[in-house]
PDB file of N, CA and C in Angstrom:
ATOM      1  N   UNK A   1     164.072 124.139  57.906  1.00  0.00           N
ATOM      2  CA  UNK A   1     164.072 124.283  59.355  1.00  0.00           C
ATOM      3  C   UNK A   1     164.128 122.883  59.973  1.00  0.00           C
ATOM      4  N   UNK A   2     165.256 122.213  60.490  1.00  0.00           N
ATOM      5  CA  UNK A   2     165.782 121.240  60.800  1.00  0.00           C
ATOM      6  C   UNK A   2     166.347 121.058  62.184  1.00  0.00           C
ATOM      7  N   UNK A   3     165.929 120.393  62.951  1.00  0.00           N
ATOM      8  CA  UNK A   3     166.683 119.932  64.398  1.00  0.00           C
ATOM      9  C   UNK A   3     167.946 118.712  64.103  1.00  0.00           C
ATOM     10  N   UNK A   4     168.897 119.084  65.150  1.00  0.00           N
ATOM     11  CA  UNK A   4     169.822 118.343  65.290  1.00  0.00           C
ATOM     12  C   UNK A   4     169.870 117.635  66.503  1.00  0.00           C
ATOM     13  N   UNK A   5     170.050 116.618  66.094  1.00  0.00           N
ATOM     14  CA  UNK A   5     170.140 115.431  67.455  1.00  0.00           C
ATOM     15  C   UNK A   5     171.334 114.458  68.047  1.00  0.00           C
ATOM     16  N   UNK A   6     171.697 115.377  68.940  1.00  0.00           N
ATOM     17  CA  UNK A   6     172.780 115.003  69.677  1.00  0.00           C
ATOM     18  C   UNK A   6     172.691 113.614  70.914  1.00  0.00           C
ATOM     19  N   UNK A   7     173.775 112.765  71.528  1.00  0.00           N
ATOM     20  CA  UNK A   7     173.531 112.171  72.874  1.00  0.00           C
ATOM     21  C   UNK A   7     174.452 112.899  73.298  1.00  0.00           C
ATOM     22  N   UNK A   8     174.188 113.001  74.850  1.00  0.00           N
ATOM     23  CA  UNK A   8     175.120 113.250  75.616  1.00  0.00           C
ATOM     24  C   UNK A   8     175.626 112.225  76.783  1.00  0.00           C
ATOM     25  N   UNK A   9     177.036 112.037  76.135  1.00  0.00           N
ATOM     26  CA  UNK A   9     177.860 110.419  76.840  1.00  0.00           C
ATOM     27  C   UNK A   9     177.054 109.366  76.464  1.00  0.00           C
ATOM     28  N   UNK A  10     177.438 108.139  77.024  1.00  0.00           N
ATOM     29  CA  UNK A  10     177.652 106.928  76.273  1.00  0.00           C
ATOM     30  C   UNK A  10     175.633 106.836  77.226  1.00  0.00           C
ATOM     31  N   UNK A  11     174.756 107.058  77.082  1.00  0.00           N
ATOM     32  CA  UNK A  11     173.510 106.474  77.898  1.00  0.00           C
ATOM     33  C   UNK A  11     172.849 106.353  76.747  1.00  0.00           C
ATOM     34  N   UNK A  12     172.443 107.299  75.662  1.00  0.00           N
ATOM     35  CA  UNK A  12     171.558 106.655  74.607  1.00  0.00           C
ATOM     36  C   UNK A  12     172.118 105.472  74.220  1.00  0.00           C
ATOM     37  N   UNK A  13     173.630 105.793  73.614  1.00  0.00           N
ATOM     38  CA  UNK A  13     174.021 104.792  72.806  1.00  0.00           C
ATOM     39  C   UNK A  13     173.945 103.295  73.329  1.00  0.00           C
ATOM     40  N   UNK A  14     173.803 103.001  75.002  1.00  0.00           N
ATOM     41  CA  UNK A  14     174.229 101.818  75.014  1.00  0.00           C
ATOM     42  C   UNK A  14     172.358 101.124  75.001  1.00  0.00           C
ATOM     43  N   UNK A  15     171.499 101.999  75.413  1.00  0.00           N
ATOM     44  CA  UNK A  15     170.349 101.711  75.070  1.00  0.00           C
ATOM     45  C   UNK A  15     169.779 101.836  73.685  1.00  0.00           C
ATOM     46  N   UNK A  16     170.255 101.988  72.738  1.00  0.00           N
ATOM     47  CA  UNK A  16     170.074 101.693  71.443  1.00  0.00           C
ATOM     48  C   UNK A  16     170.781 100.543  71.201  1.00  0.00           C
ATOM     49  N   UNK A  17     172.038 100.259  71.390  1.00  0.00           N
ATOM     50  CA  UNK A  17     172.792  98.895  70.632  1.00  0.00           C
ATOM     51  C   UNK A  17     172.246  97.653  71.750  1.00  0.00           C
ATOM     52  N   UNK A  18     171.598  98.378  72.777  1.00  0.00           N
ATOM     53  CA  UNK A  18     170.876  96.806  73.396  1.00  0.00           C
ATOM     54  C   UNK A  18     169.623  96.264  73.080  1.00  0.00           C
ATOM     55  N   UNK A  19     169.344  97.123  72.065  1.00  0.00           N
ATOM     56  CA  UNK A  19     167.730  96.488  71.235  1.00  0.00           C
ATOM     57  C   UNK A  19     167.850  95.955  69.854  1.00  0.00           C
ATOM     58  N   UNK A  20     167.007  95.528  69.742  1.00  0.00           N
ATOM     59  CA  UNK A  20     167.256  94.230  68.299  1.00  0.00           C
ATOM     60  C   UNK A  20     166.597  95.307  67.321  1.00  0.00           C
ATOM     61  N   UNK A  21     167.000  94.829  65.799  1.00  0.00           N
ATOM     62  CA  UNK A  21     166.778  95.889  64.640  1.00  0.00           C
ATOM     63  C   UNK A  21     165.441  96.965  64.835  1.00  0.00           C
ATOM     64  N   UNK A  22     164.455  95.561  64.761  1.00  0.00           N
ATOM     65  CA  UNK A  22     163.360  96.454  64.416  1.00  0.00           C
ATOM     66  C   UNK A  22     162.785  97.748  65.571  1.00  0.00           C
ATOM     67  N   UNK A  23     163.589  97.650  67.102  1.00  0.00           N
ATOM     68  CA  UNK A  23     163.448  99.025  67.398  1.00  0.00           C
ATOM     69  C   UNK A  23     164.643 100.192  67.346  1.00  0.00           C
ATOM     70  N   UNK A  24     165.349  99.201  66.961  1.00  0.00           N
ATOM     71  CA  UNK A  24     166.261 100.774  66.464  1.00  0.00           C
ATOM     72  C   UNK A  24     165.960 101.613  65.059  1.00  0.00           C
ATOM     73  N   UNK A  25     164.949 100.320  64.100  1.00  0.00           N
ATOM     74  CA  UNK A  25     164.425 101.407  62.536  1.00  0.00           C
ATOM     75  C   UNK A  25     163.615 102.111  63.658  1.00  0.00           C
ATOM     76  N   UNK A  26     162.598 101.981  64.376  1.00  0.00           N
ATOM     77  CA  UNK A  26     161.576 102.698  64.370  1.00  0.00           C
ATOM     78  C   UNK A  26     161.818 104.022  65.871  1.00  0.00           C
ATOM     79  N   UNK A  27     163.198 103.682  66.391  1.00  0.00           N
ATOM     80  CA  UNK A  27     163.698 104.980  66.384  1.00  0.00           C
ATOM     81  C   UNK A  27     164.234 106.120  65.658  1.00  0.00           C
ATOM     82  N   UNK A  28     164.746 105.131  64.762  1.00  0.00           N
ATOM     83  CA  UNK A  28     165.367 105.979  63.721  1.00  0.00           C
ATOM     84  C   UNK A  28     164.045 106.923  62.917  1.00  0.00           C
ATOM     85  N   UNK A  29     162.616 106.255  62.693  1.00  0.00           N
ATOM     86  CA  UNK A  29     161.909 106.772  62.387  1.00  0.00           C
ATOM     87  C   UNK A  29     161.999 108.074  63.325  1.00  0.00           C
ATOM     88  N   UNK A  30     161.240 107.714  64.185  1.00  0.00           N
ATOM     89  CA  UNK A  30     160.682 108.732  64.914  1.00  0.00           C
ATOM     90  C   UNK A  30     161.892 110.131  64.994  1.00  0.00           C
ATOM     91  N   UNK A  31     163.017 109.737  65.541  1.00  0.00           N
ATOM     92  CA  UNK A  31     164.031 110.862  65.213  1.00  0.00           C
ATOM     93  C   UNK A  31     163.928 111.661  64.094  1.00  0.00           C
ATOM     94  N   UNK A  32     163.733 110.645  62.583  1.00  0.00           N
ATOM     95  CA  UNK A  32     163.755 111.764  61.641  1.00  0.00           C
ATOM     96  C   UNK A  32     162.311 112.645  61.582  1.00  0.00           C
ATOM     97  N   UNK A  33     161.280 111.994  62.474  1.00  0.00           N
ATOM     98  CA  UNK A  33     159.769 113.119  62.647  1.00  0.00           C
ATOM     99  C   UNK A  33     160.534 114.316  63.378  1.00  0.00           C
ATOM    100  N   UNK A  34     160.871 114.145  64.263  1.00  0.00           N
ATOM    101  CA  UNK A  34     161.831 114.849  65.335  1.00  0.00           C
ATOM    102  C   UNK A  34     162.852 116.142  64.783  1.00  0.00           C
ATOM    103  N   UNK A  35     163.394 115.618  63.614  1.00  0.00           N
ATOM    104  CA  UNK A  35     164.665 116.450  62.902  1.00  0.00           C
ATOM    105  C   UNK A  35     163.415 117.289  62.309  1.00  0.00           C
ATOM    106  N   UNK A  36     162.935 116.728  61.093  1.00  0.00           N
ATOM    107  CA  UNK A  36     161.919 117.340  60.609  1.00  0.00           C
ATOM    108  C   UNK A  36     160.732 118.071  60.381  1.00  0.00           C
ATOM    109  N   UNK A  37     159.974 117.534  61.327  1.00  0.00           N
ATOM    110  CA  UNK A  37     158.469 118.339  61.534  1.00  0.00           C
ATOM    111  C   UNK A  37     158.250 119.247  62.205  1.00  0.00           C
ATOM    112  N   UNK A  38     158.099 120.238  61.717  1.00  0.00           N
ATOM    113  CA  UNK A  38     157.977 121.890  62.683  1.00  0.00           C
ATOM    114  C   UNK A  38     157.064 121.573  63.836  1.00  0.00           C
ATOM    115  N   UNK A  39     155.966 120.819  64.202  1.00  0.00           N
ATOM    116  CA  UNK A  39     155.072 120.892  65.357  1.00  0.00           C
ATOM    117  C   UNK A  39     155.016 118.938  65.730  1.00  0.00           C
ATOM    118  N   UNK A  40     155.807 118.640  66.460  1.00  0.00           N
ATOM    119  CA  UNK A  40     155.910 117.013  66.556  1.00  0.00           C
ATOM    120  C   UNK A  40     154.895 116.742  67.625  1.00  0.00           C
ATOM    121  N   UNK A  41     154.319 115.762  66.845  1.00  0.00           N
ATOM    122  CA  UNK A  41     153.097 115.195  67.329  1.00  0.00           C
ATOM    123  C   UNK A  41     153.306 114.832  68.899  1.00  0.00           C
ATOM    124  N   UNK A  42     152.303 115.015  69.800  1.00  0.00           N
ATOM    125  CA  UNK A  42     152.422 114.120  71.211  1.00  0.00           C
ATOM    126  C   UNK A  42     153.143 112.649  71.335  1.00  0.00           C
ATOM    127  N   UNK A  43     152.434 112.162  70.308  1.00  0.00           N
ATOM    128  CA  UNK A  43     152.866 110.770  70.140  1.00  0.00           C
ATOM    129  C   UNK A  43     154.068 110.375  70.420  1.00  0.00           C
ATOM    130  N   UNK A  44     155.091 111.411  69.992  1.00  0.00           N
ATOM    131  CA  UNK A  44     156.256 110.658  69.305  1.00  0.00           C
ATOM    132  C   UNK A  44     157.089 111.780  70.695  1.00  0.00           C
ATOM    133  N   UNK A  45     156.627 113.011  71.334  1.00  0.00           N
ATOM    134  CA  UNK A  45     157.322 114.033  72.221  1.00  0.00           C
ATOM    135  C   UNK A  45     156.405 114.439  73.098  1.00  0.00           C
ATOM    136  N   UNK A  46     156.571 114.249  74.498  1.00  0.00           N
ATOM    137  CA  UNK A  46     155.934 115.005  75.375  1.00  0.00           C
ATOM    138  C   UNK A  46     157.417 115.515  76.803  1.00  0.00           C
ATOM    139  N   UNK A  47     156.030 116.771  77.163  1.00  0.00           N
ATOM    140  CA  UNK A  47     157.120 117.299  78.306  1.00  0.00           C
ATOM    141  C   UNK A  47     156.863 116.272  79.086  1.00  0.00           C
ATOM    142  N   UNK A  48     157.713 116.158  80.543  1.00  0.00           N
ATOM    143  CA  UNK A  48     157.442 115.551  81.436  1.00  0.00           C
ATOM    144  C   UNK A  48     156.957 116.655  82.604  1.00  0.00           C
ATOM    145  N   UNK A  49     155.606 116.008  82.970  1.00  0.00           N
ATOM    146  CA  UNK A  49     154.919 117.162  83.684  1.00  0.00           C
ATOM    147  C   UNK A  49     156.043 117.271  85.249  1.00  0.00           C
ATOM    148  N   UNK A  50     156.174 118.672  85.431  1.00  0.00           N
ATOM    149  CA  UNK A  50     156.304 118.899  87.054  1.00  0.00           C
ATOM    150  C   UNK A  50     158.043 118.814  86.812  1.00  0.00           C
ATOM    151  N   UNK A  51     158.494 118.755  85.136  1.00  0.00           N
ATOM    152  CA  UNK A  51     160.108 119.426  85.494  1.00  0.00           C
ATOM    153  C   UNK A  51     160.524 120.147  84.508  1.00  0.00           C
ATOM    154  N   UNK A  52     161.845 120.957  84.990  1.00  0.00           N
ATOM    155  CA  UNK A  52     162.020 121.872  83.999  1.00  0.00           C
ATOM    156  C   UNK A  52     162.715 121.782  82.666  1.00  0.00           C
ATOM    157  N   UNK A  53     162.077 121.692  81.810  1.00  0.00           N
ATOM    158  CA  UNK A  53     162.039 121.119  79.948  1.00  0.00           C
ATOM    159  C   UNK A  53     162.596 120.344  79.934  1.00  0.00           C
ATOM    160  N   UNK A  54     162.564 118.797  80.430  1.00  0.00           N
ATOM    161  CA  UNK A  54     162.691 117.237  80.250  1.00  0.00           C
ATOM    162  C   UNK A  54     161.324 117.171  79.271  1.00  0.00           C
ATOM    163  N   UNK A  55     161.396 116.358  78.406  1.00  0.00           N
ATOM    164  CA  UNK A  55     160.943 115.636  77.476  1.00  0.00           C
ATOM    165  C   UNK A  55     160.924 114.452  77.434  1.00  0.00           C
ATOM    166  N   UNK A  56     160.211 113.354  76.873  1.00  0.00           N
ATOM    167  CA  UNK A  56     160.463 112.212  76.446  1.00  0.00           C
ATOM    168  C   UNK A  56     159.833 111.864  75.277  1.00  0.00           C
ATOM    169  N   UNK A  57     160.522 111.110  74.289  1.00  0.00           N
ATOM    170  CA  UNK A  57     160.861 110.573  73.112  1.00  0.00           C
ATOM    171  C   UNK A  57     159.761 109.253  73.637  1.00  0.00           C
ATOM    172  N   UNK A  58     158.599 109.358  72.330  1.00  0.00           N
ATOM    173  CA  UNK A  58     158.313 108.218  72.542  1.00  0.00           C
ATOM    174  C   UNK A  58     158.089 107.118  71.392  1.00  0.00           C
ATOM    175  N   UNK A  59     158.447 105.868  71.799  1.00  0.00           N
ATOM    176  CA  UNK A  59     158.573 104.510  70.602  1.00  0.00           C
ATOM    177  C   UNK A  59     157.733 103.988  71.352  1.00  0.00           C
ATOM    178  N   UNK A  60     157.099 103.055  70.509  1.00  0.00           N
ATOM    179  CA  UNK A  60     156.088 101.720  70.323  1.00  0.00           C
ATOM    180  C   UNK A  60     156.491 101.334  69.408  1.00  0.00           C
ATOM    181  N   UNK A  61     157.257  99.386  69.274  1.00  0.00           N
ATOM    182  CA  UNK A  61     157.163  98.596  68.242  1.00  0.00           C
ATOM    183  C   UNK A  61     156.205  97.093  69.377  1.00  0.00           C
ATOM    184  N   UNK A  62     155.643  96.940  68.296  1.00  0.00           N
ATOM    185  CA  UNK A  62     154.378  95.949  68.523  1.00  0.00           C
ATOM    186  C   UNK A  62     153.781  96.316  70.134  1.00  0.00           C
ATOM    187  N   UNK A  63     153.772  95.559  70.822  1.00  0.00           N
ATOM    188  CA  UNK A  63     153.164  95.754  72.373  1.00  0.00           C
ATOM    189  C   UNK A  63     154.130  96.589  73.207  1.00  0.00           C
ATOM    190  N   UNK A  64     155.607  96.708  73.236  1.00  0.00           N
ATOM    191  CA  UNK A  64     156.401  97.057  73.526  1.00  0.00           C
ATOM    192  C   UNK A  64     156.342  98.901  73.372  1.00  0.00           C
ATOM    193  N   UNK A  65     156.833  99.230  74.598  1.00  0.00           N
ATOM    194  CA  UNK A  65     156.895 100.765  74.457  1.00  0.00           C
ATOM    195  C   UNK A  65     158.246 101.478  74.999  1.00  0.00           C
ATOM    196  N   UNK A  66     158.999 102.295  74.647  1.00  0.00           N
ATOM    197  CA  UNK A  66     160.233 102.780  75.132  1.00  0.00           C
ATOM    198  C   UNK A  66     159.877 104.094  75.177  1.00  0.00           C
ATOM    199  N   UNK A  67     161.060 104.825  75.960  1.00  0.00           N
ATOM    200  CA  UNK A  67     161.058 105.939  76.222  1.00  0.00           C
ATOM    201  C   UNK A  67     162.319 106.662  76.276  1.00  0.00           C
ATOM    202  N   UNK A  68     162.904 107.741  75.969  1.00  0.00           N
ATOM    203  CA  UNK A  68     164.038 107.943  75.844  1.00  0.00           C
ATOM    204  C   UNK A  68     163.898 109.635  75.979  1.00  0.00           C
ATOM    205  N   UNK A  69     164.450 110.238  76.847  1.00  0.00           N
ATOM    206  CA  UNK A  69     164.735 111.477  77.776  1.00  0.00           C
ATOM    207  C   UNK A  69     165.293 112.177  76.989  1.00  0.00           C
ATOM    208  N   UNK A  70     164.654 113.636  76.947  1.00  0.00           N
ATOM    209  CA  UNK A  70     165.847 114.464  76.052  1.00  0.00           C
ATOM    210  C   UNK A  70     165.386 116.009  76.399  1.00  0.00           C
ATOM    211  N   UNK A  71     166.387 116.906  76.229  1.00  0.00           N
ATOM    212  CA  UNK A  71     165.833 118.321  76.231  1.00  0.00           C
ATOM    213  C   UNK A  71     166.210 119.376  75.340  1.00  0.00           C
ATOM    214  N   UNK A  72     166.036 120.419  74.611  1.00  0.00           N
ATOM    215  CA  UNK A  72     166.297 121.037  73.845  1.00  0.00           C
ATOM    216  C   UNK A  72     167.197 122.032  74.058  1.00  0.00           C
ATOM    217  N   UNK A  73     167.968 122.175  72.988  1.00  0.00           N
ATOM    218  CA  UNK A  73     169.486 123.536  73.924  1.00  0.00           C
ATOM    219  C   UNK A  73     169.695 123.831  72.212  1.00  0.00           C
ATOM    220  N   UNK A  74     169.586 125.256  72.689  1.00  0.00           N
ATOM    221  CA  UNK A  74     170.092 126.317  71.444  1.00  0.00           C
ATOM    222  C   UNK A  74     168.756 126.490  70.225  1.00  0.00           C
ATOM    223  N   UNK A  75     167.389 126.024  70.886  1.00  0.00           N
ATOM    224  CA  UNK A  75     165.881 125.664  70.309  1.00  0.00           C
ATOM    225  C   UNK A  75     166.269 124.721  69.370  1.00  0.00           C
ATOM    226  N   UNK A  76     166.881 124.295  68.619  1.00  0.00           N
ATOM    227  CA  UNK A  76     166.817 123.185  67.454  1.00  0.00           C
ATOM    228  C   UNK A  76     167.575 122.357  67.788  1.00  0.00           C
ATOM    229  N   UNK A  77     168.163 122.004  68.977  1.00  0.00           N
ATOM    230  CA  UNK A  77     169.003 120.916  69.053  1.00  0.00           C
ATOM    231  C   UNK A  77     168.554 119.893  70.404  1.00  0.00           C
ATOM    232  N   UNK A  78     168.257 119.146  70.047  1.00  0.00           N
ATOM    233  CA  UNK A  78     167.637 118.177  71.004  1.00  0.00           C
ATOM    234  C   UNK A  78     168.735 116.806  71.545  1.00  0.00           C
ATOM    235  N   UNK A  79     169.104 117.018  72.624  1.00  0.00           N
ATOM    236  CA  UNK A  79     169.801 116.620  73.487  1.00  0.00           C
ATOM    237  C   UNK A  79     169.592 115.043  74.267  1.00  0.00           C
ATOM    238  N   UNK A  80     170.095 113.867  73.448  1.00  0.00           N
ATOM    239  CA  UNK A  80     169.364 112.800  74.212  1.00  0.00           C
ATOM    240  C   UNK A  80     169.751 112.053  75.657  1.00  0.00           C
ATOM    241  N   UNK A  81     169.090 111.846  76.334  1.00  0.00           N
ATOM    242  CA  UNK A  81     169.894 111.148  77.547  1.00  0.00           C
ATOM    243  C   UNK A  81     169.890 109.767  77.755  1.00  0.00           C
ATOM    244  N   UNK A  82     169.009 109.044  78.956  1.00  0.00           N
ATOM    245  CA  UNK A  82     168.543 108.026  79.262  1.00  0.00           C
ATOM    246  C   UNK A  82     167.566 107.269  78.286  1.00  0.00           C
ATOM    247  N   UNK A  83     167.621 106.222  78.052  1.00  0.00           N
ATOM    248  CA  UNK A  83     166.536 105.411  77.735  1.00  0.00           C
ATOM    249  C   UNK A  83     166.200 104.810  78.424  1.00  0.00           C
ATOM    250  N   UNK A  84     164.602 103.726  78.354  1.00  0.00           N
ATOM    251  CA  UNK A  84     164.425 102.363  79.234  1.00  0.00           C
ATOM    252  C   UNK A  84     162.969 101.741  78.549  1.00  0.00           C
ATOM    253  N   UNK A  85     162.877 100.397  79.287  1.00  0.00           N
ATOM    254  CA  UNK A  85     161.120 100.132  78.017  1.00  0.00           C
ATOM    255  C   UNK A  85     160.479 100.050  79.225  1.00  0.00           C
ATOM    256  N   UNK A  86     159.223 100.931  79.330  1.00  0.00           N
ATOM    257  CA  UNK A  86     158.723 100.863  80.162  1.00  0.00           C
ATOM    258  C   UNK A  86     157.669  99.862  79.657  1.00  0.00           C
ATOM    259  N   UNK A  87     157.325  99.842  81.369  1.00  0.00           N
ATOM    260  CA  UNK A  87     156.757  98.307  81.597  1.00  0.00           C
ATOM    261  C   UNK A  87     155.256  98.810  82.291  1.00  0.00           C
ATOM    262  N   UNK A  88     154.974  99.544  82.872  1.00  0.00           N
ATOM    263  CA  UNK A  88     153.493 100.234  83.509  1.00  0.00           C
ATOM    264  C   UNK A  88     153.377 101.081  82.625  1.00  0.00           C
ATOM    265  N   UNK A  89     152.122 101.699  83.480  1.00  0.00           N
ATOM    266  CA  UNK A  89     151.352 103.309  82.793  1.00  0.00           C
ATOM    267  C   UNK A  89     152.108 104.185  83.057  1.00  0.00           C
ATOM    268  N   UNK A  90     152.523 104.531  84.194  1.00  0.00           N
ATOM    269  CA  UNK A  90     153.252 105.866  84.589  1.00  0.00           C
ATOM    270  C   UNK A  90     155.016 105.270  84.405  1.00  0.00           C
ATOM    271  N   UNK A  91     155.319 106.782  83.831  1.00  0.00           N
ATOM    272  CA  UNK A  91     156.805 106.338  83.527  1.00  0.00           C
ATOM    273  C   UNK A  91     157.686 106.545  85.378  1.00  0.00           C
ATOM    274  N   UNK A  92     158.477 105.598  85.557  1.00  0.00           N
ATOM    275  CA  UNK A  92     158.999 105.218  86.748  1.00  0.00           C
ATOM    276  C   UNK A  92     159.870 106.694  87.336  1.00  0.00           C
ATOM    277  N   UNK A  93     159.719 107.064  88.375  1.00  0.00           N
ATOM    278  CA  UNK A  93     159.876 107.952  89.375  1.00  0.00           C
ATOM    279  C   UNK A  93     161.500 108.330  89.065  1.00  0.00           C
ATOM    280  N   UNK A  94     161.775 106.808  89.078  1.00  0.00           N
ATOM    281  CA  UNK A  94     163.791 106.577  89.380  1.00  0.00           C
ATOM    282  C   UNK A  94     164.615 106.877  87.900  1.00  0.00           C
ATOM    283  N   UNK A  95     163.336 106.569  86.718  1.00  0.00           N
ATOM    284  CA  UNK A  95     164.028 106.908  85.823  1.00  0.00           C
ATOM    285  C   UNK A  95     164.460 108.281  85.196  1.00  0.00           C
ATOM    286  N   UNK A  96     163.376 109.596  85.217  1.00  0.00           N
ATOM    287  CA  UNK A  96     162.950 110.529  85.473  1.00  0.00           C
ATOM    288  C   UNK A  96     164.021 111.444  85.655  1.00  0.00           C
ATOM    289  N   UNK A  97     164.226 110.936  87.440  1.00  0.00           N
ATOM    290  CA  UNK A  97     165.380 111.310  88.418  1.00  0.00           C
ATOM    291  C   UNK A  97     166.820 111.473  87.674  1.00  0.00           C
ATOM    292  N   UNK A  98     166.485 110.115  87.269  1.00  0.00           N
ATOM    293  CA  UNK A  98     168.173 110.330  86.339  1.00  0.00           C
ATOM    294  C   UNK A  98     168.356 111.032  85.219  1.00  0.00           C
ATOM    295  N   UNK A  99     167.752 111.021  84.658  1.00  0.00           N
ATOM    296  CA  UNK A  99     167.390 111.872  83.377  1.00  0.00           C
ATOM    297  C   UNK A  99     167.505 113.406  83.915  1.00  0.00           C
ATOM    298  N   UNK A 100     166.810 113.689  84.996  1.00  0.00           N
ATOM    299  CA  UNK A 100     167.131 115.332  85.014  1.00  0.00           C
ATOM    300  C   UNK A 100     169.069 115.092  85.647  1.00  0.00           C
ATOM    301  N   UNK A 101     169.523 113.824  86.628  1.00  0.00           N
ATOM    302  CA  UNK A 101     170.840 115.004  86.947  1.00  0.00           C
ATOM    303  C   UNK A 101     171.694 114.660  85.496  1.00  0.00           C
ATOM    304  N   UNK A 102     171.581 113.633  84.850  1.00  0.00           N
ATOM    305  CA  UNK A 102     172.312 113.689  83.502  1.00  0.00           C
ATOM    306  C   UNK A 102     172.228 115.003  82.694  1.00  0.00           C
ATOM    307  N   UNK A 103     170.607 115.407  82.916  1.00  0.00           N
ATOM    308  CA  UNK A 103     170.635 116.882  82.127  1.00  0.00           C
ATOM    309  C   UNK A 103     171.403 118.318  82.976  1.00  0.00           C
ATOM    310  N   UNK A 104     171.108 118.060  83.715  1.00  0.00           N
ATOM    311  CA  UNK A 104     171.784 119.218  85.400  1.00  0.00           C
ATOM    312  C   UNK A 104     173.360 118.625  84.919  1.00  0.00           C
ATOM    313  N   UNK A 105     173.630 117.689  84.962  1.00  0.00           N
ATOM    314  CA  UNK A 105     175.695 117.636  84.018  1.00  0.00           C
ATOM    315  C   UNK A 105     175.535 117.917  82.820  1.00  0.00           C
ATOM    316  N   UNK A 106     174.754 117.605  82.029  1.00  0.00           N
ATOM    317  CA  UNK A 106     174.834 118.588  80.604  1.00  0.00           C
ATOM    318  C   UNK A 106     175.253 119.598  80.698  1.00  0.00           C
ATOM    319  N   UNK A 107     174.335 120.291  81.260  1.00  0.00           N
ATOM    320  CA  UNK A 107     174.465 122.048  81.307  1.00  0.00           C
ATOM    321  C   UNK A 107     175.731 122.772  82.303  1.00  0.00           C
ATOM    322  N   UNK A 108     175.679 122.217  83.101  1.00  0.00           N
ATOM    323  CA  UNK A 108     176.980 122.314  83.950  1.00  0.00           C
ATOM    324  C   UNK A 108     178.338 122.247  83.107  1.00  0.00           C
ATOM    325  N   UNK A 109     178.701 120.993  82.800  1.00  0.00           N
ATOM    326  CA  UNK A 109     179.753 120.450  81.861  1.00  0.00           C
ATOM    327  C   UNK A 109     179.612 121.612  80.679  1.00  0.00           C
ATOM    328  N   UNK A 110     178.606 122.052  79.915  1.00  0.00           N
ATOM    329  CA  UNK A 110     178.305 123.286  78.797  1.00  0.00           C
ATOM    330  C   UNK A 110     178.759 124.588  79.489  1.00  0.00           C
ATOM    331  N   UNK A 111     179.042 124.689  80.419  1.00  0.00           N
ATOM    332  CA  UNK A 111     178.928 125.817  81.078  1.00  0.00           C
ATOM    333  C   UNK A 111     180.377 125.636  81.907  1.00  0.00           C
ATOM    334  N   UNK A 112     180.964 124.851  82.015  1.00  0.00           N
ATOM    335  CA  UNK A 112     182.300 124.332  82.564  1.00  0.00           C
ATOM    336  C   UNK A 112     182.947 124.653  83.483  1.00  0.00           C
ATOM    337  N   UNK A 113     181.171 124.162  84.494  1.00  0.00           N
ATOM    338  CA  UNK A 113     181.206 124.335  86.060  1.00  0.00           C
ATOM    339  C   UNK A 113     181.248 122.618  86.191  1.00  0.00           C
ATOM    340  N   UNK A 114     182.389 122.369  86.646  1.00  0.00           N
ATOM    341  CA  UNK A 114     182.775 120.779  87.102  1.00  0.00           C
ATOM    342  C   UNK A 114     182.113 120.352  88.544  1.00  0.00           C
ATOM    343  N   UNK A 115     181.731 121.158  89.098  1.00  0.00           N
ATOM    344  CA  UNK A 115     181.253 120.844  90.641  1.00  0.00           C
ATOM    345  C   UNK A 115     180.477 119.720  90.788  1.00  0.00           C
TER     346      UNK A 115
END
């Protein structure tokens, strides 16, 4: 019982090739907790409170913390969007924002309502 992990358009990818090795292994970690583990720890996945099934992916390498947006479609397939390294406690309002209409064109574009 295995998840598949998709991006949708070029937003993960360009926030992955703009970080230096050691946080792209320890995404790569966490993804394969992600593919793998039937009940994924908080740590590594939480909802985002107050929207409808946004998620975020979460990394820590050394002091540094990232975050990377995703939602689930078809139950095992987890859908990535936005990344960013957050810099406070609360993850930023604006980033959030984008992350849901990238997901609102996911589903649209899946559904192949162009509007």
């Amino acid at each position: 019982m295995t998840r598949e992990i998709r991006f949708y358009e070029k937003y993960f990818v360009e926030f992955y090739v703009s970080h230096d090795s050691s946080v792209q292994e320890k995404i790569e970690y966490v993804f394969k907790v992600i593919r793998t583990v039937d009940r994924i720890p908080l740590k590594f996945l939480k909802h985002i409170e107050g929207t409808d099934r946004l998620y975020e992916i979460r990394i820590k390498v050394r002091s540094d913390i990232y975050r990377i947006f995703c939602c689930f479609d078809a139950g095992r397939i987890v859908i990535l969007f936005n990344g960013f390294q957050k810099k406070s406690q609360k993850t930023p309002k604006k980033e959030i924002e984008k992350a849901l209409r990238i997901k609102e064109n996911y589903f649209n574009n899946k559904r192949g309502d162009k509007s």
